[in-house]
N, C-alpha and C. Protein backbone atom coordinates (compact mmCIF):
# COMPACT_ATOMS: atom_id res chain seq x y z
N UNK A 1 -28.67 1.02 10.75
CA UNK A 1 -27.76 1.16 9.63
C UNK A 1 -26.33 1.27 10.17
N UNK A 2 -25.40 0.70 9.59
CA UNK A 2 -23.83 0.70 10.23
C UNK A 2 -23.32 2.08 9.76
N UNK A 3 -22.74 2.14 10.67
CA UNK A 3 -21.74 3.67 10.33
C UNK A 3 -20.60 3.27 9.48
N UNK A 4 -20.61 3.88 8.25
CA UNK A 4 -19.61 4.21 7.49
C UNK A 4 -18.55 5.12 7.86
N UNK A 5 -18.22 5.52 8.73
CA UNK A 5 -17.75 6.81 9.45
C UNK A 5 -16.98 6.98 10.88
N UNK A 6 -16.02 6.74 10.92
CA UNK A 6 -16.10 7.31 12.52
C UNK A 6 -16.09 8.81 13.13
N UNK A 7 -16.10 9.46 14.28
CA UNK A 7 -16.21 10.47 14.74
C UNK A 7 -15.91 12.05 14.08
N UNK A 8 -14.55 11.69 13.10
CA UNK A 8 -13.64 12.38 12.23
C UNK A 8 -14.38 12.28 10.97
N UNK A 9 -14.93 11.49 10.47
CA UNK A 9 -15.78 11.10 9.24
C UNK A 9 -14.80 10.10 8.44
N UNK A 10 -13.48 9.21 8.62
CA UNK A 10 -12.99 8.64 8.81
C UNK A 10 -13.56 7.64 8.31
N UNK A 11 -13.33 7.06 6.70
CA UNK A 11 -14.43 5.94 6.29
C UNK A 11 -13.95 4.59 6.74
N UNK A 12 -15.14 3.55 6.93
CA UNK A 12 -14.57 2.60 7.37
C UNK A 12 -13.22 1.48 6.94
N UNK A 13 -13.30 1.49 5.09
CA UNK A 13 -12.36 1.12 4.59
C UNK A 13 -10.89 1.94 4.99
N UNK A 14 -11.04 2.93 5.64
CA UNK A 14 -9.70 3.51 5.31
C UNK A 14 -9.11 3.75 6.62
N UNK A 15 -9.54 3.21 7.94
CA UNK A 15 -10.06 2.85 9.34
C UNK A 15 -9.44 1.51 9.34
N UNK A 16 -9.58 0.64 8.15
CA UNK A 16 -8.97 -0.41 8.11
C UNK A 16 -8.36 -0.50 8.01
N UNK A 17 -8.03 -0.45 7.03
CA UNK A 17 -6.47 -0.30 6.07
C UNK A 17 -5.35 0.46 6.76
N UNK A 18 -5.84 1.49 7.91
CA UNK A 18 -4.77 2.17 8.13
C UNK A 18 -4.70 1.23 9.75
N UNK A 19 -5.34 0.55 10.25
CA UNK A 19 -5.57 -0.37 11.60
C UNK A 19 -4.10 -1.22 11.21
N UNK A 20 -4.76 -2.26 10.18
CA UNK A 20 -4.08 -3.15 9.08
C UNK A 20 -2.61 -2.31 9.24
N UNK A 21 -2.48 -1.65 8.20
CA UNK A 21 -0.85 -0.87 7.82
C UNK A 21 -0.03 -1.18 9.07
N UNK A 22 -0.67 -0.69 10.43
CA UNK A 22 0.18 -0.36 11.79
C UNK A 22 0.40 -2.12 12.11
N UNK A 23 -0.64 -2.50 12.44
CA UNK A 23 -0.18 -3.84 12.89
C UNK A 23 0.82 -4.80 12.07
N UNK A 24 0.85 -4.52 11.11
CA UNK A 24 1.41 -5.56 9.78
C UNK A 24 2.50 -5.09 9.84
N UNK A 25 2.84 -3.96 10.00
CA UNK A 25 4.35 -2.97 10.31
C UNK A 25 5.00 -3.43 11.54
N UNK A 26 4.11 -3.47 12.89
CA UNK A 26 4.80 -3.39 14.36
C UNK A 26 4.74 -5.15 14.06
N UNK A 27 3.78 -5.90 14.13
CA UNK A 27 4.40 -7.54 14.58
C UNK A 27 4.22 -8.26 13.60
N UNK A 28 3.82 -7.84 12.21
CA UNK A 28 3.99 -8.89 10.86
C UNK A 28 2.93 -9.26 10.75
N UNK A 29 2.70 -9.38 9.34
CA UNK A 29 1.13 -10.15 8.81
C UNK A 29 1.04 -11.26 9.55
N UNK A 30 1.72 -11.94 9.52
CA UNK A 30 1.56 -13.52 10.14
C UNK A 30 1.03 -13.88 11.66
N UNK A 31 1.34 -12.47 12.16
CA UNK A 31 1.16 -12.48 13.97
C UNK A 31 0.44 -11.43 13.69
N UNK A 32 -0.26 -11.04 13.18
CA UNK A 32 -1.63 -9.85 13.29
C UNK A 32 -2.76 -10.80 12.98
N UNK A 33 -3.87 -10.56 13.83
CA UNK A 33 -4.95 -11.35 13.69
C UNK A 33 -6.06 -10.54 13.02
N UNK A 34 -7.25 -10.94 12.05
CA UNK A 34 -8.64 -10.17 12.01
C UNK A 34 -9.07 -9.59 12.96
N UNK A 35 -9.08 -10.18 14.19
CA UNK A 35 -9.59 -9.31 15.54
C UNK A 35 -8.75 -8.14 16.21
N UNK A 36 -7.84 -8.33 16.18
CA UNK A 36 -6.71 -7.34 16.89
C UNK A 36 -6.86 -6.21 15.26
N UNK A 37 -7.42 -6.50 14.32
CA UNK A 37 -7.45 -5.41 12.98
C UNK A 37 -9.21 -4.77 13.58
N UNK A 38 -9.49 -5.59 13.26
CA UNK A 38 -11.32 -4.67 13.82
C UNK A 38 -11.69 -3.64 14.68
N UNK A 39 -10.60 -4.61 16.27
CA UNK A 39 -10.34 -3.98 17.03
C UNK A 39 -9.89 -2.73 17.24
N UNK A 40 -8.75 -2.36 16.78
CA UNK A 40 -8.09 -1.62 16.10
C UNK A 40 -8.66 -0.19 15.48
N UNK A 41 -9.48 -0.67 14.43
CA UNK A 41 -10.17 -0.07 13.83
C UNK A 41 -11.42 0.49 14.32
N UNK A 42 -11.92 -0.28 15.80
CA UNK A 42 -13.12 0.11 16.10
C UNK A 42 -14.28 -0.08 15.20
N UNK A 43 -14.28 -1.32 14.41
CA UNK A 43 -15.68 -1.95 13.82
C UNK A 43 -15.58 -3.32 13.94
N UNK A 44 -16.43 -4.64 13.44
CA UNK A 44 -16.39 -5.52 13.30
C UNK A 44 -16.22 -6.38 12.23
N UNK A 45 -15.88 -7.44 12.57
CA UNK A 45 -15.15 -8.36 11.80
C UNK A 45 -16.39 -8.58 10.57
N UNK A 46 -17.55 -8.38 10.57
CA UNK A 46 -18.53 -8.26 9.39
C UNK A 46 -18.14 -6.90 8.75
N UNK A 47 -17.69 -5.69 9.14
CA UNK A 47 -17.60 -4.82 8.30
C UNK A 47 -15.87 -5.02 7.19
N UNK A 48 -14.94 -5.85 7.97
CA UNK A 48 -13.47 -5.96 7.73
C UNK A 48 -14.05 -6.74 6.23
N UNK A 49 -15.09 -7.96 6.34
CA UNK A 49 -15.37 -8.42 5.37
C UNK A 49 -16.07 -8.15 4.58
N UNK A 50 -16.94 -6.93 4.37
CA UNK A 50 -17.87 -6.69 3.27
C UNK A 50 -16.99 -5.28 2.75
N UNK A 51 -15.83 -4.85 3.05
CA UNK A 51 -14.93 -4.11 2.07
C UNK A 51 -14.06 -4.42 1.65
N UNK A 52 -13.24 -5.58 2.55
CA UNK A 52 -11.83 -6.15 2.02
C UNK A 52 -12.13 -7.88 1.58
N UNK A 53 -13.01 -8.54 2.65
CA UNK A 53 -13.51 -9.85 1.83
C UNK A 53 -12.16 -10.98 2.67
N UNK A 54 -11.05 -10.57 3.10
CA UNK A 54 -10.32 -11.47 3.88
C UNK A 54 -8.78 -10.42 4.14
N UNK A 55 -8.56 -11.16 5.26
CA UNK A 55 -6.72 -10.87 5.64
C UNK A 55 -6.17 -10.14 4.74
N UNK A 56 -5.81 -11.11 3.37
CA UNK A 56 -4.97 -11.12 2.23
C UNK A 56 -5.43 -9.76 1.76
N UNK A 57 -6.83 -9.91 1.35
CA UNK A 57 -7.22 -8.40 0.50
C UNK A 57 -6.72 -7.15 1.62
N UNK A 58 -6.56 -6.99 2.48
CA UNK A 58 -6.40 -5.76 3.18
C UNK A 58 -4.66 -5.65 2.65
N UNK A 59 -3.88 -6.92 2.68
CA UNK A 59 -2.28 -6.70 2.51
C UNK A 59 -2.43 -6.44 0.93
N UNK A 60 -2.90 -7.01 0.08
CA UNK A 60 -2.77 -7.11 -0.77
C UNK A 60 -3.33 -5.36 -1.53
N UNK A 61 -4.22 -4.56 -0.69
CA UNK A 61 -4.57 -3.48 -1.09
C UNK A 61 -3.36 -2.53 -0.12
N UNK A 62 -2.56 -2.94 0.82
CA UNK A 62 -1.24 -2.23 0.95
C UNK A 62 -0.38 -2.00 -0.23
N UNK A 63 -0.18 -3.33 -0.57
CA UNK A 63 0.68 -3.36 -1.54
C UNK A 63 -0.08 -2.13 -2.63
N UNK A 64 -1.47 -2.78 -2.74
CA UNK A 64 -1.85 -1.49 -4.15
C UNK A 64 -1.42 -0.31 -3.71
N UNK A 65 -1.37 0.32 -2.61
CA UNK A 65 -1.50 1.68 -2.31
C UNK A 65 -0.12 2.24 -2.41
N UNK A 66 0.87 1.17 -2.27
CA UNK A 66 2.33 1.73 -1.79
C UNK A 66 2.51 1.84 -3.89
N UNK A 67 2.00 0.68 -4.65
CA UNK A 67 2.20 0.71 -5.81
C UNK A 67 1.66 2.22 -6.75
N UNK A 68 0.67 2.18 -6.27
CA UNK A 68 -0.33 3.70 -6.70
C UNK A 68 0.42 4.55 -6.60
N UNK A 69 1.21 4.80 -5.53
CA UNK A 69 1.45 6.09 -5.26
C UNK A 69 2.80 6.20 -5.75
N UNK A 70 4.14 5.13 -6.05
CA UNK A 70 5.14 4.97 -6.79
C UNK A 70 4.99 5.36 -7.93
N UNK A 71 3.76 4.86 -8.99
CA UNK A 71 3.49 4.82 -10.39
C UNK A 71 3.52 6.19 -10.47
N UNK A 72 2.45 6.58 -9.41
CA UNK A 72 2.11 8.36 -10.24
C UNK A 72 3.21 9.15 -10.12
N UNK A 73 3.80 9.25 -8.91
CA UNK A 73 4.97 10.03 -8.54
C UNK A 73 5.93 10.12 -9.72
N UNK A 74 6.30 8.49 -10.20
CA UNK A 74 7.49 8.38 -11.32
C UNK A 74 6.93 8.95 -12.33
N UNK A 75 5.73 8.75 -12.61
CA UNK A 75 4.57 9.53 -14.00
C UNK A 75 4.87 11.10 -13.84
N UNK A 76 4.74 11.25 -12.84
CA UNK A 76 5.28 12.74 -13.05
C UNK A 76 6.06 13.22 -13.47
N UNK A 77 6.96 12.47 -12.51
CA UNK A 77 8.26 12.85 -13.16
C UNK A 77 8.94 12.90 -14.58
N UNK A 78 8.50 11.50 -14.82
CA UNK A 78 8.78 11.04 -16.26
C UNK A 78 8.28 12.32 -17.22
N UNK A 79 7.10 12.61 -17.16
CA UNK A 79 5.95 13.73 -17.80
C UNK A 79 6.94 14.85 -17.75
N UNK A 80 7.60 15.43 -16.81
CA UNK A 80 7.60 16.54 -16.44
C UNK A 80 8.30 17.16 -17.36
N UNK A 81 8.30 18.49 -17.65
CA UNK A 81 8.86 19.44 -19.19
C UNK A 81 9.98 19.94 -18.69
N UNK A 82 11.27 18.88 -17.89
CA UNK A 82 12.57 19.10 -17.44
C UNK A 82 13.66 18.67 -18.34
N UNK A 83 15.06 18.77 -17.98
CA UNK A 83 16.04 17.67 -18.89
C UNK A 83 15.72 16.92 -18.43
N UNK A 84 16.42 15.32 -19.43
CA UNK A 84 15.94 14.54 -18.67
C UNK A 84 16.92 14.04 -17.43
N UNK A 85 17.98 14.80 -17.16
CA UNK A 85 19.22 14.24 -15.94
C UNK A 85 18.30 14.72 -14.38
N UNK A 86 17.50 16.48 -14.79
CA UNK A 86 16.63 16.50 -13.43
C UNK A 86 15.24 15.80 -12.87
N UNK A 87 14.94 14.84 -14.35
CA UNK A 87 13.57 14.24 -14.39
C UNK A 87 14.62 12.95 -13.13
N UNK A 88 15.67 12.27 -13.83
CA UNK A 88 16.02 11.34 -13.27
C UNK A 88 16.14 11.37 -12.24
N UNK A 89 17.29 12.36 -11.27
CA UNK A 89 17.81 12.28 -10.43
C UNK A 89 16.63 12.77 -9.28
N UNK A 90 15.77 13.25 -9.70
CA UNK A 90 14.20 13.85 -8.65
C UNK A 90 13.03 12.31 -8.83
N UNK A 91 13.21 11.35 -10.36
CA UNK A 91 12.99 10.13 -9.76
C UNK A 91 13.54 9.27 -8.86
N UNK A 92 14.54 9.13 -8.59
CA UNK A 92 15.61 8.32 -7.94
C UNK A 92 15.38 8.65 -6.55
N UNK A 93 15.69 10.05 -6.52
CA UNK A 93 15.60 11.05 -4.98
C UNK A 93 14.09 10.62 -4.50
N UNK A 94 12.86 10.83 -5.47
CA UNK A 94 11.85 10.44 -4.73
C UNK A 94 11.35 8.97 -4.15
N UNK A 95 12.09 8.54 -5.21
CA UNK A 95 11.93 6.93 -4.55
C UNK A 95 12.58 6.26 -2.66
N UNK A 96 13.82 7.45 -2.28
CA UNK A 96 14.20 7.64 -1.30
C UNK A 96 13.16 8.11 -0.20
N UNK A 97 12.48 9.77 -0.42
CA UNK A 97 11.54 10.24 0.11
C UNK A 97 10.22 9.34 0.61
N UNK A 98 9.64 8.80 -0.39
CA UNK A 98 8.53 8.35 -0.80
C UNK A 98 8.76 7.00 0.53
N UNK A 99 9.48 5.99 0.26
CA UNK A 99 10.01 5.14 1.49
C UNK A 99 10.02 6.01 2.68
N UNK A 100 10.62 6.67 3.04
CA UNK A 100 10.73 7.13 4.53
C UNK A 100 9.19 7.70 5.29
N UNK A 101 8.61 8.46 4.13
CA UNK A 101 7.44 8.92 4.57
C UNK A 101 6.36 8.17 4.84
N UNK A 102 6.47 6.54 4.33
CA UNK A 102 5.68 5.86 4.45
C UNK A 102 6.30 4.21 4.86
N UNK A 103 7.56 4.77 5.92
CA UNK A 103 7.65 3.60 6.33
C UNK A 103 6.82 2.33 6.85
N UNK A 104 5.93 2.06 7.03
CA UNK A 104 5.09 1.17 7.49
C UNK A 104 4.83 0.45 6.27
N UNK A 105 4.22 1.09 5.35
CA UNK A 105 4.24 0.53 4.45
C UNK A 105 5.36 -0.42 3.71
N UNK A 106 6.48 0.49 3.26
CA UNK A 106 7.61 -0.24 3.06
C UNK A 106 7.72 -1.21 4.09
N UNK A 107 8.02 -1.36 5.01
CA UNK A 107 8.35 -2.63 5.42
C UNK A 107 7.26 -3.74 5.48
N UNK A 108 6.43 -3.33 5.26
CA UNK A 108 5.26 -4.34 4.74
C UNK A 108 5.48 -5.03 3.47
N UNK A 109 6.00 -3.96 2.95
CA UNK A 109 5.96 -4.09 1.15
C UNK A 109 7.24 -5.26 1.42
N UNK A 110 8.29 -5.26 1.70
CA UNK A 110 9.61 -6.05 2.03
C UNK A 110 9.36 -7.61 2.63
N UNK A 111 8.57 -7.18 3.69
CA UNK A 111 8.59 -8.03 4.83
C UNK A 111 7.52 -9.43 4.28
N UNK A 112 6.15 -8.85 3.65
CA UNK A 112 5.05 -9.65 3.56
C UNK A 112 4.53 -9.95 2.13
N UNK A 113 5.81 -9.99 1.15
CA UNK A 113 4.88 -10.38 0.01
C UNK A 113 4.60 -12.19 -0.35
N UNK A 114 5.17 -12.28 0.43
CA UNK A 114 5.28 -14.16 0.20
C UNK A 114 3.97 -14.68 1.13
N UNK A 115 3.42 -13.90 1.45
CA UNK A 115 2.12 -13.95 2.52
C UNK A 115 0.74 -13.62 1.53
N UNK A 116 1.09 -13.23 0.42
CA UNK A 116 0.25 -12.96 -0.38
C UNK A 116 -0.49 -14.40 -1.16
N UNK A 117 -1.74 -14.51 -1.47
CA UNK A 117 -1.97 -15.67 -2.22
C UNK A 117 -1.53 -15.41 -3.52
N UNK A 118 -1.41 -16.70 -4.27
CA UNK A 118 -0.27 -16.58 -5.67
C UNK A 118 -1.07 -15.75 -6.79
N UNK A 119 -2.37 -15.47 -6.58
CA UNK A 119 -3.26 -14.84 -7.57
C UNK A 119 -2.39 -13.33 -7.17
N UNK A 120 -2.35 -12.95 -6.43
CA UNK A 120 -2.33 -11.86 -5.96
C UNK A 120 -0.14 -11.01 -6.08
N UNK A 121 0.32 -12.26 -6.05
CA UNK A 121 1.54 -12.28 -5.23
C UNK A 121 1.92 -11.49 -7.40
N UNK A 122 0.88 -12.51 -7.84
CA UNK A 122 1.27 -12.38 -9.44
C UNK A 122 1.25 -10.71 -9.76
N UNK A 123 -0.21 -10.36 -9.70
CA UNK A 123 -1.25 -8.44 -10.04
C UNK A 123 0.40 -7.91 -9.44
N UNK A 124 1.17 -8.27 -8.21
CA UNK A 124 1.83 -7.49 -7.67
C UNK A 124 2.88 -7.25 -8.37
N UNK A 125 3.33 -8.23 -8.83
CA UNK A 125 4.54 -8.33 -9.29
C UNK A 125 4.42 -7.56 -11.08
N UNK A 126 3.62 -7.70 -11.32
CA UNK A 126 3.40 -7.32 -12.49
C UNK A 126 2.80 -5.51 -12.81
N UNK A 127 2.39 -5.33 -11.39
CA UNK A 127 2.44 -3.77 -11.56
C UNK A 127 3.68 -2.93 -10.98
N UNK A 128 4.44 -3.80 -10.07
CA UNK A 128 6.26 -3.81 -10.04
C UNK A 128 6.94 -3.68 -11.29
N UNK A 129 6.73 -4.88 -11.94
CA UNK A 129 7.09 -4.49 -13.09
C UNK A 129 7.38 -3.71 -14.20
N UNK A 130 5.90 -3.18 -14.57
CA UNK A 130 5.19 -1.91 -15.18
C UNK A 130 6.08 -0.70 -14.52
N UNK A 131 6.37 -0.92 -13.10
CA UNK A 131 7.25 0.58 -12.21
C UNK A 131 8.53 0.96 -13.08
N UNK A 132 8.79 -0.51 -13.00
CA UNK A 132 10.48 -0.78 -13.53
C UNK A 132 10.73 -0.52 -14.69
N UNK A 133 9.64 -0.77 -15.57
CA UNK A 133 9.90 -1.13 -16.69
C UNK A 133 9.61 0.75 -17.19
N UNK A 134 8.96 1.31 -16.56
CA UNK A 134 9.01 3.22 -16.95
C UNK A 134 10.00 3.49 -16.03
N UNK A 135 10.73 3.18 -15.19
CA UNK A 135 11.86 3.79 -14.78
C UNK A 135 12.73 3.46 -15.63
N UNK A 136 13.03 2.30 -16.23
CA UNK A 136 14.38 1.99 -17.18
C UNK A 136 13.73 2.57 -18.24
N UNK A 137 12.62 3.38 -18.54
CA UNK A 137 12.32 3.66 -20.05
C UNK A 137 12.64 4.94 -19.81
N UNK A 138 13.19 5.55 -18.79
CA UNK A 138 13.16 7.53 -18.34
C UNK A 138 14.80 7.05 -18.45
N UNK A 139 15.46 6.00 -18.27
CA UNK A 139 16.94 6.17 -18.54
C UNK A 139 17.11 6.24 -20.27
């Protein structure tokens, strides 16, 4: 039976994804290979494919993750039982934070969306959107 797990308990999807994140950050989607990601990760190129299914899905679930975690943050904020000048200016401020702490990501997010297939390049843009479109609704 394959290990779901590494040593840490470290699931394999997230072994990936975080393999993925580093390489796609240091030399670009385009010059990161499946193997140098497995590798990486310490599993094989059959496990890269029975959670992510190809390349694209691993960038393309960057992008979800950097998106996930924008939405809720601004949701909070938006939510939160403040005026709304400290809801704003602690959205704005976090959108600063939120980048730095997860630089890798961001520059993924910058660097590699045109690397995306157009099915995908679309979901992205459109839950971008959705970001934008509750940030201009908190102004």
């Amino acid at each position: 039976m394959a290990r779901t797990t590494d040593g840490d308990g470290t699931p394999v999807p997230q072994r990936l994804l975080a393999a993925a994140t580093r390489l796609f950050a240091e030399r670009g989607y385009d010059r990161t290979s499946v193997q140098e990601i497995v590798e990486a990760a310490g599993v094989t190129k059959g496990a890269l494919y029975h959670y992510f299914g190809s390349k694209d899905d691993l960038l393309h679930e960057v992008y979800a993750r950097v998106l996930r975690v924008q939405q809720e943050r601004l949701d909070a904020f938006a939510d939160a039982d403040e005026p709304i000048e400290k809801r704003l200016r602690g959205a704005a401020a976090d959108v600063v934070v939120t980048t730095i702490e997860n630089l890798d990501d961001a520059m993924i997010f910058f660097r590699s969306m045109h690397h995306l297939s157009p099915e995908k390049n679309k979901q992205v843009r459109a839950e971008r959107r959705r970001y934008h479109e509750r940030f201009r609704a908190l102004i």
